[in-house]
Protein backbone atom coordinates (compact mmCIF):
# COMPACT_ATOMS: atom_id res chain seq x y z
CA UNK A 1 90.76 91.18 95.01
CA UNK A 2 92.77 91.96 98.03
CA UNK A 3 96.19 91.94 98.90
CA UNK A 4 98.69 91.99 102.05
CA UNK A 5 102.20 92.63 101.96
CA UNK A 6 105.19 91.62 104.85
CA UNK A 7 108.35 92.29 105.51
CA UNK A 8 111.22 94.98 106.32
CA UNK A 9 113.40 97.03 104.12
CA UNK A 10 116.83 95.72 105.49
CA UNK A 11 115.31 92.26 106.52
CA UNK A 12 115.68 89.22 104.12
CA UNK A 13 112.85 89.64 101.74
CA UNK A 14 109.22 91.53 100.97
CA UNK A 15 106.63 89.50 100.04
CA UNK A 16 102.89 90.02 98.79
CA UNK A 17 100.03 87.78 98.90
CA UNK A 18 96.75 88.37 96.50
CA UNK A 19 93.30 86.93 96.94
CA UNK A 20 91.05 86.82 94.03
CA UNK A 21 93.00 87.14 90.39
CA UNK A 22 90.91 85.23 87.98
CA UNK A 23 92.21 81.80 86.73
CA UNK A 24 93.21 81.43 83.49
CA UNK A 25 95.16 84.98 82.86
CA UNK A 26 98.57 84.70 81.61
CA UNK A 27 101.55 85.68 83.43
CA UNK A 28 104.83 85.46 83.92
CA UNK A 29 107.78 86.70 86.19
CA UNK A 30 109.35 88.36 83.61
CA UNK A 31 105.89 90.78 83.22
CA UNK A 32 106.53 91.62 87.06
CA UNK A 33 110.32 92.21 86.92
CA UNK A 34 109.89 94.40 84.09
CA UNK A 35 108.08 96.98 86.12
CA UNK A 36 109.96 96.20 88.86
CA UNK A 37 113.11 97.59 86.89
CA UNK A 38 111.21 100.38 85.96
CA UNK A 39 110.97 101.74 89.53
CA UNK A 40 114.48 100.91 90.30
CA UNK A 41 115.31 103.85 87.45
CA UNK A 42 115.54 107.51 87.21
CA UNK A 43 117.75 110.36 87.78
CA UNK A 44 118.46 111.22 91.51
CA UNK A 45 118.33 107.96 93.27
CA UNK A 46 120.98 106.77 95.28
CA UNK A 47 123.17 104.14 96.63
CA UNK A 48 120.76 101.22 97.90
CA UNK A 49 119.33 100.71 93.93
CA UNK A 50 123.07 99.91 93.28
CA UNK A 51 122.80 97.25 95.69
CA UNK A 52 119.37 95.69 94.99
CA UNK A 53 118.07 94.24 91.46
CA UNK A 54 115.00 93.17 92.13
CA UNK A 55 113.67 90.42 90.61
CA UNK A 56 110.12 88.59 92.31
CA UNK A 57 109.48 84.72 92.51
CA UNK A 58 106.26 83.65 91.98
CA UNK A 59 106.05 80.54 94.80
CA UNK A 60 102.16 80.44 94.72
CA UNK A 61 98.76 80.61 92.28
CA UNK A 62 100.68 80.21 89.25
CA UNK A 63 101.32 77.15 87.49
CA UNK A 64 102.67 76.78 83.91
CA UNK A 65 102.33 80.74 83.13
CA UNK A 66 98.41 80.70 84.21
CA UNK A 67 96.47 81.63 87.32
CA UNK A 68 94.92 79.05 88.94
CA UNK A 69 92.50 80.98 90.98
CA UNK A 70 94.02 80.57 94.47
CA UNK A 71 96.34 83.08 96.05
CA UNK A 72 99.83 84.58 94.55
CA UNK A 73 102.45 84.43 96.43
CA UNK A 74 105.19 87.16 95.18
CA UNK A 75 108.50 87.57 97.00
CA UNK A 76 111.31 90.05 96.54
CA UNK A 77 114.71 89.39 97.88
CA UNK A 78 116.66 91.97 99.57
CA UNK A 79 120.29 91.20 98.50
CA UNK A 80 121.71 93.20 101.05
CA UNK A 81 120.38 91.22 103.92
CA UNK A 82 123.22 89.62 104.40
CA UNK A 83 124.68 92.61 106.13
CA UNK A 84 121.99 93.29 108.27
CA UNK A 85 121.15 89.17 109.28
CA UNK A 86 122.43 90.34 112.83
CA UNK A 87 120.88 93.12 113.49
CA UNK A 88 117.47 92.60 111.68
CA UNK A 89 117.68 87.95 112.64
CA UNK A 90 114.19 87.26 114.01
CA UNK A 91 116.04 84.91 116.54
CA UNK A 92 116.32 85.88 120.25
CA UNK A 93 119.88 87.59 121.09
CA UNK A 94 121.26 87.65 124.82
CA UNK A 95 122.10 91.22 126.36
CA UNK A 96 125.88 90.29 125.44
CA UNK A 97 125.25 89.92 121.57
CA UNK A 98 122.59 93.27 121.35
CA UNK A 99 125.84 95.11 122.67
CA UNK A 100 127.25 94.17 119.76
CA UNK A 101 125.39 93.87 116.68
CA UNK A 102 122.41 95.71 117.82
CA UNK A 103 122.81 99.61 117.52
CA UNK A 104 119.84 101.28 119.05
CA UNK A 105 118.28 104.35 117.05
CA UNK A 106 116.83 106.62 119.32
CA UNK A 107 116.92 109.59 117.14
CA UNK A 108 113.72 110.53 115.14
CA UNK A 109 113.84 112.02 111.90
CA UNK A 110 111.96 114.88 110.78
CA UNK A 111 109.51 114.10 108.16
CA UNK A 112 109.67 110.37 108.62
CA UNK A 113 107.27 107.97 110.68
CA UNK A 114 109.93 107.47 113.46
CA UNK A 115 108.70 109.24 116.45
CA UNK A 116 104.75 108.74 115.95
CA UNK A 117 105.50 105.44 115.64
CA UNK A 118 107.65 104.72 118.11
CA UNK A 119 105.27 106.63 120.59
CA UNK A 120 102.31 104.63 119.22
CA UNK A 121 104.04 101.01 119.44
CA UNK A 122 106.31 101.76 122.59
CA UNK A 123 108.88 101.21 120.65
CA UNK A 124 112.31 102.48 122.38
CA UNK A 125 114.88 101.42 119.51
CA UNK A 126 113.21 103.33 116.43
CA UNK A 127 114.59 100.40 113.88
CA UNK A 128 111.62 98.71 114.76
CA UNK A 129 109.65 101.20 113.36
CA UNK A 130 112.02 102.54 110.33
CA UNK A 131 112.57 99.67 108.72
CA UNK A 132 108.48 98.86 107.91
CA UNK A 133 108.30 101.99 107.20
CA UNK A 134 110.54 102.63 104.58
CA UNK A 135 109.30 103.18 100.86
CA UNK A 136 111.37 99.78 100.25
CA UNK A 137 107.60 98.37 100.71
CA UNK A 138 106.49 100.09 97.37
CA UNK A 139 108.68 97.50 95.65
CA UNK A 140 106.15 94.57 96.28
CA UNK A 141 103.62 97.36 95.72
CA UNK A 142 104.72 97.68 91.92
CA UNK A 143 104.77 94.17 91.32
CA UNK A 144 101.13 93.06 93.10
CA UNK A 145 100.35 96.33 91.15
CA UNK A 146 101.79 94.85 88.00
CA UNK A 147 99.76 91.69 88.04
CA UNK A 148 96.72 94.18 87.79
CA UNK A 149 98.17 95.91 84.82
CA UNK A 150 98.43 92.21 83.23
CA UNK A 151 94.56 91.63 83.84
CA UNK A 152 93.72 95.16 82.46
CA UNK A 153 95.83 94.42 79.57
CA UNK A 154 94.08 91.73 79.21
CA UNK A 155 90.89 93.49 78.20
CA UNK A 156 92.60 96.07 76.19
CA UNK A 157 92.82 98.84 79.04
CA UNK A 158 96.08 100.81 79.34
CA UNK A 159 97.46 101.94 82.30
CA UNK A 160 101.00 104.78 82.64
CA UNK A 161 102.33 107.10 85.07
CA UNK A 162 104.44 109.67 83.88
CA UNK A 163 106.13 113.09 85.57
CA UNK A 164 105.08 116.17 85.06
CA UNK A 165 106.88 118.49 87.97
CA UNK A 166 109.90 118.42 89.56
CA UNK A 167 110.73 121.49 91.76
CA UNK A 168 109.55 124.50 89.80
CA UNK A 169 110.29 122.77 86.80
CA UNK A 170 107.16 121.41 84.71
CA UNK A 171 106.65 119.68 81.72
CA UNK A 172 103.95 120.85 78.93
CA UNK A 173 102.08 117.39 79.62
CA UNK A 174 101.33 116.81 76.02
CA UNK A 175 101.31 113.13 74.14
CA UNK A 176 98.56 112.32 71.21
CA UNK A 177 98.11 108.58 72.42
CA UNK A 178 98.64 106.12 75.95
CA UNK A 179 101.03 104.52 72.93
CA UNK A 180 103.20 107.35 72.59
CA UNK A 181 103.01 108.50 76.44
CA UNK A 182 104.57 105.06 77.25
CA UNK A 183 107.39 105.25 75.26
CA UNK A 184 108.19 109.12 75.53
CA UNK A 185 108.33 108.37 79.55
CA UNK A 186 110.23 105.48 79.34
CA UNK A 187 112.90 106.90 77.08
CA UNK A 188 113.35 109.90 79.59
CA UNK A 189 115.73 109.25 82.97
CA UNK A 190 113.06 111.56 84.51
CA UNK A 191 110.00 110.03 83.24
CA UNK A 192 108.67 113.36 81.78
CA UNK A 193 107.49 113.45 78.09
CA UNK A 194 108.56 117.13 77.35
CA UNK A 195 112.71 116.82 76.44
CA UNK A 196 113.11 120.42 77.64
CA UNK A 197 111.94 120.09 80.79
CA UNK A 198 113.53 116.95 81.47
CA UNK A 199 116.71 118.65 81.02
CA UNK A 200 115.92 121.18 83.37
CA UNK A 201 114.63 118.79 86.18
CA UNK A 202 117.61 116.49 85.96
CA UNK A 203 120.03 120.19 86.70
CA UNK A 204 117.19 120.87 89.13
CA UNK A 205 117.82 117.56 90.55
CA UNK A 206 121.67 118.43 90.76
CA UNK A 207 121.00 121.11 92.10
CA UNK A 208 119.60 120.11 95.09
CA UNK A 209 121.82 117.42 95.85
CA UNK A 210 124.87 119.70 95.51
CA UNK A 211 123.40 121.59 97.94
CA UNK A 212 122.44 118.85 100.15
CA UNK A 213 119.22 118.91 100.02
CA UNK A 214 116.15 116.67 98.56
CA UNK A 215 113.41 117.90 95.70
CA UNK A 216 110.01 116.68 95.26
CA UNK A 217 107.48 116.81 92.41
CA UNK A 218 104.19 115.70 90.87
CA UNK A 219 103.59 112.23 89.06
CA UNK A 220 100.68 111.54 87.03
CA UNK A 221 98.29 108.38 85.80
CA UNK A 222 96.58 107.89 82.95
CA UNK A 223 93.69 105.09 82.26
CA UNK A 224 91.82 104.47 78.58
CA UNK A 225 89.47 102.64 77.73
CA UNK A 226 87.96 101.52 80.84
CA UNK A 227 84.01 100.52 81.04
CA UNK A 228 81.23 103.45 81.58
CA UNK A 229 79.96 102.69 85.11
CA UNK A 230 83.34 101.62 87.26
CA UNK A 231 82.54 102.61 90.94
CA UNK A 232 79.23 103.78 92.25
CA UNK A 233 77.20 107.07 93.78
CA UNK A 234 74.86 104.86 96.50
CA UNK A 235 77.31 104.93 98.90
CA UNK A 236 81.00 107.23 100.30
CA UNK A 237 83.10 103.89 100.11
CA UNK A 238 81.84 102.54 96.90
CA UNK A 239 83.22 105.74 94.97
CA UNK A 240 85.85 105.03 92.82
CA UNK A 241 87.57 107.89 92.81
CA UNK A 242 87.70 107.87 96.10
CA UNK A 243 89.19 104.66 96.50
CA UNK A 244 92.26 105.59 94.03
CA UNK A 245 92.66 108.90 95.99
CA UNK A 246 93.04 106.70 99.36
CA UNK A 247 95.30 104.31 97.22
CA UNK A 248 97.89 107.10 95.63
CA UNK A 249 97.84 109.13 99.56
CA UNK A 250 98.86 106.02 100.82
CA UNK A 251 102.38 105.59 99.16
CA UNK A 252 105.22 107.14 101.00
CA UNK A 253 106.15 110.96 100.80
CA UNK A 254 102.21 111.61 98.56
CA UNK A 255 100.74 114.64 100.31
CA UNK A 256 98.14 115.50 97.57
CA UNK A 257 95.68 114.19 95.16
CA UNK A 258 93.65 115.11 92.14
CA UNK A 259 91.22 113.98 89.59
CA UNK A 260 91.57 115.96 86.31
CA UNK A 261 91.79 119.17 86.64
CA UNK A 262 91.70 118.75 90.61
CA UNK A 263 92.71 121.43 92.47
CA UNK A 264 92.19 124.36 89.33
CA UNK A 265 88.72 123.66 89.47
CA UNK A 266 87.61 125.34 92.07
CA UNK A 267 89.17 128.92 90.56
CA UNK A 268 87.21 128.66 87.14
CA UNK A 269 83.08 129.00 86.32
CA UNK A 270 81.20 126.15 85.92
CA UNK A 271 81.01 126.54 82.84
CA UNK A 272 84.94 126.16 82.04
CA UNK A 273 84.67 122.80 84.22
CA UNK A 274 82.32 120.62 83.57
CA UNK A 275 82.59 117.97 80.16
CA UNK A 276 79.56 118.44 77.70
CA UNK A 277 78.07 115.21 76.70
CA UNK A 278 77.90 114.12 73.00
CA UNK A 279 76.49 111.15 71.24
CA UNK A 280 77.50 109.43 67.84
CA UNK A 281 76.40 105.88 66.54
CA UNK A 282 79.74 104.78 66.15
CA UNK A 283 81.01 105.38 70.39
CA UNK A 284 77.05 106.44 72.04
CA UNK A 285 77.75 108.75 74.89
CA UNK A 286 81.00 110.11 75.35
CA UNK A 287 82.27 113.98 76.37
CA UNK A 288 83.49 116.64 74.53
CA UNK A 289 86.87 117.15 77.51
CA UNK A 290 87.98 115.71 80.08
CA UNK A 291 88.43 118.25 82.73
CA UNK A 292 86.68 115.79 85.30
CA UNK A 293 89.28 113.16 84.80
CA UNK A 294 87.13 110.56 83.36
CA UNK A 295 84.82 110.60 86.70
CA UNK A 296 81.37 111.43 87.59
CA UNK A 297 79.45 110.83 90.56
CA UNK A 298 82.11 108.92 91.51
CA UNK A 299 82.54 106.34 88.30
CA UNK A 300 83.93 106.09 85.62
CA UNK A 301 81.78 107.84 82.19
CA UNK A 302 84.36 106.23 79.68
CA UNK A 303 87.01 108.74 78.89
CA UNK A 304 90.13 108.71 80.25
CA UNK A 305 90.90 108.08 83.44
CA UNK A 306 93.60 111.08 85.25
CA UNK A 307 94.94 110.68 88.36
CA UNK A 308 97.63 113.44 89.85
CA UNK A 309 99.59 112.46 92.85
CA UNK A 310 102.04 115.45 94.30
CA UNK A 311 105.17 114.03 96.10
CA UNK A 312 106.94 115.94 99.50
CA UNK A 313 110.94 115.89 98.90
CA UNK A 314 112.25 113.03 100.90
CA UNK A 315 113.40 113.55 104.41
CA UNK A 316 116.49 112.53 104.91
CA UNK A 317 118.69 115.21 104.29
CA UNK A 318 122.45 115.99 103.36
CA UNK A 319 121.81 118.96 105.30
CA UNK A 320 120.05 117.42 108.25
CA UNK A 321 116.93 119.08 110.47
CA UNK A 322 117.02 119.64 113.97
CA UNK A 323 115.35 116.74 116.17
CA UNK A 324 115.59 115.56 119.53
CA UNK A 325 117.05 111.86 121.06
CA UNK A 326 114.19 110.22 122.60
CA UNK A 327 116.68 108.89 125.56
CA UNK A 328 117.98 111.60 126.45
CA UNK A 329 116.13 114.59 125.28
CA UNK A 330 119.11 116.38 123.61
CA UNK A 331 119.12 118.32 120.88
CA UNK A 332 120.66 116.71 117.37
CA UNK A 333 121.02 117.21 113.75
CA UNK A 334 118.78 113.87 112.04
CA UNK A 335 120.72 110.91 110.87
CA UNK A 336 121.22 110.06 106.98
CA UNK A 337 119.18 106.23 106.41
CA UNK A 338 119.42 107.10 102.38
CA UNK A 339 120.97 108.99 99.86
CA UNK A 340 118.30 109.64 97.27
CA UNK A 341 117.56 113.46 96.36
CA UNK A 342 114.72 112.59 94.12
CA UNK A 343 112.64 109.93 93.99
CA UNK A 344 109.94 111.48 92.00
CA UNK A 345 110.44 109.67 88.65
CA UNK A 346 110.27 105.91 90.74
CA UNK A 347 107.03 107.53 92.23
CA UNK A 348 105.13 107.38 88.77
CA UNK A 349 105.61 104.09 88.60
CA UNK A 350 104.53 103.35 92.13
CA UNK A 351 101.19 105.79 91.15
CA UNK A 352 100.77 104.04 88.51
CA UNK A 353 100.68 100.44 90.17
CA UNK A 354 98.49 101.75 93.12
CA UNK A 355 95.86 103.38 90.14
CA UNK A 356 95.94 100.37 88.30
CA UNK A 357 95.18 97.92 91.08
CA UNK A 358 92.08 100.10 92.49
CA UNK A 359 90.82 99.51 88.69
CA UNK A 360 91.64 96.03 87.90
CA UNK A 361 89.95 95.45 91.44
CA UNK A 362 86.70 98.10 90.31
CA UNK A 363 86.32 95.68 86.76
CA UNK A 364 86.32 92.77 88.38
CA UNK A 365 83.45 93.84 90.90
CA UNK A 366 81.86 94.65 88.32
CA UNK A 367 82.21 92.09 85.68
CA UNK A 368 82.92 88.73 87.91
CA UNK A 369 86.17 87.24 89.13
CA UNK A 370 86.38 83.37 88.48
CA UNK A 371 87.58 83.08 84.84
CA UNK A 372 88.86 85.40 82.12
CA UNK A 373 87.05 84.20 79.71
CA UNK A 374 83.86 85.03 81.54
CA UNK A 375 85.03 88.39 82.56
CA UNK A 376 85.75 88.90 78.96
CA UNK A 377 82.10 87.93 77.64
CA UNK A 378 80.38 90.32 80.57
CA UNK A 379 82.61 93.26 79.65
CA UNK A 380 81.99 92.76 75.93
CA UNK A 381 78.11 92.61 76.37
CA UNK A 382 77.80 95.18 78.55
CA UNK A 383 80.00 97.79 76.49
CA UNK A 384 77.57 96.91 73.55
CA UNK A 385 74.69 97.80 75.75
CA UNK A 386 76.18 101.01 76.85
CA UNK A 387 76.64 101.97 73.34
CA UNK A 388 73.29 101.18 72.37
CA UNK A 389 72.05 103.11 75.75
């Protein structure tokens, strides 16, 4: 599969186009708008998810609630375009009209793609570069990455992003099944599992925006019961792991990645690392941990899949950075664009789209792409053969 997406965060809508989705799954608008609504929640956002509701149209590669095999055409409307139809109209505007409607930002902010981009596309009014820019884009990210989590549901494979840090604040992590982690996250306004932490993140969260500032945190994914074998050691680029890592760095703000463990492995022994390997009729191979995050030599080996993604507090501050006009070369405190002082709890959920799409993509590679029923037969005979191995 493959997918592109278009369009600006004040402009009049985002839109996503996928290549490749099987024919014959099952889907409906209602499956994407649900995790659509999911990233519009959580404690510390601001004024904009007021405004918007998002809610996709389907104007492609769907027809009567089943894929048809061509492409899928998803589009998001921004409801507040009609405030910005002026200043963001694709139509030419004389010099007269620009005076008027067209306010040119020529101050960078710190933290934000603004001045590299700007430099790199010439671009003198910084709108240009701002607007494309803008983590409004991970809204038709969650919903081309919730037409993956259909498929993988499909073939019984779970897929949920959940918070674990905010600030200094962490959670103990601990749920007994993908079940019970869904429904602990999605009953907390933080997305964290642990009640007492969540308490403390939301007055963290406070916190922060009382003193006008922004917090960040650390989201993470969790995978079951994919295939043994997703991904592959022959070459850099056919890794899997590698490919999700890519996929979760690029969403906006993500300045870190790890696979199980991650990061703490390289302070422990070997021995306190690595997953010993057991066998039973019943499963075949499987490990005794999961410290490797359900990936060797980059693939999958069957347990659970664990993807961390750490999140930089968002830029735009109450308490603004210096920067410096790109006109004029004076010296400024940065502009406001948004209001939200965390974001971390909508980040999960954009994680968790991102992970799910690099696997839905992996299975198909795999296990064909033209029907479901198909797919369904290869992955069934080939999980028999791997337990039988």
């Amino acid at each position: 599969m493959r997918f592109l997406t278009a369009g600006e965060s004040h402009g009049p809508e985002l839109t996503a186009i996928i290549e490749g989705v099987p024919s014959q799954l099952s889907i409906t608008a209602e499956q994407i708008n649900e995790h659509l609504q999911r990233r519009q929640k959580g404690y510390g956002r601001g004024r904009r998810m007021q405004i918007e509701t998002d809610r996709v149209r389907i104007t492609s590669g769907v027809r009567h609630g089943k894929t048809t095999g061509a492409p899928i055409t998803l589009i998001v409307e921004n409801k507040d375009w009609k405030h910005w139809d002026k200043i963001m109209g694709a139509a030419p505007i004389t010099d007269e009209e620009e005076k008027e409607v067209k306010r040119k930002l020529t101050k960078p902010r710190p933290g934000h793609a603004d001045l590299n981009g700007a430099i790199k596309y010439r671009h003198r009014d910084m709108r240009n570069v701002l607007e494309r820019s803008s983590a409004r884009e991970t809204t038709v990210r969650v919903a081309v990455g919730a037409v993956a989590q259909v498929l993988l549901e499909a073939f019984d494979i779970e897929v949920c992003g959940h918070v674990l840090e905010i600030g200094d604040v962490k959670s103990d992590g601990n749920f007994s099944t993908i079940k019970e982690l869904k429904e602990l996250s999605e009953a907390s306004e933080v997305r964290c599992v642990d009640e007492t932490a969540s308490e403390k993140m939301k007055r963290a969260i406070d916190e922060a925006k009382e003193n006008g500032d922004s917090i960040g945190g650390i989201v993470e994914v969790v995978a079951t019961n994919l295939p043994i074998g997703l991904g592959s050691y022959v070459q850099y680029d056919r890794k899997l792991d590698g490919k999700i890592a890519q996929a979760v760095m690029s969403i906006n703000a993500f300045k870190g990645v790890e696979i199980g463990i991650g990061f703490e492995a390289a302070r422990l022994l070997g021995s306190q690392v690595h997953d010993e390997i057991l066998h039973s009729e019943e499963k075949g191979f499987y490990r005794r941990t999961n410290r490797l995050g359900g990936f060797e030599g980059g693939m999958t080996n069957g347990m659970p899949v664990v993807v961390r993604g750490a999140m930089k507090p968002i830029p735009t501050l109450y308490k603004p950075l210096q920067s410096v006009d790109i006109e004029t070369k004076e010296v400024f405190s940065a502009s406001i664009e948004r209001s939200d002082s965390c974001a971390v709890p909508a980040a999960a959920v954009v994680c968790e789209a991102a992970v799910a799409w690099e696997l839905a993509n992996e299975l198909l590679g795999k296990f064909g792409s033209d029907t479901m029923e198909d797919i369904a037969q290869s992955i069934a005979d080939y999980n028999e053969k791997a337990r039988q191995f």
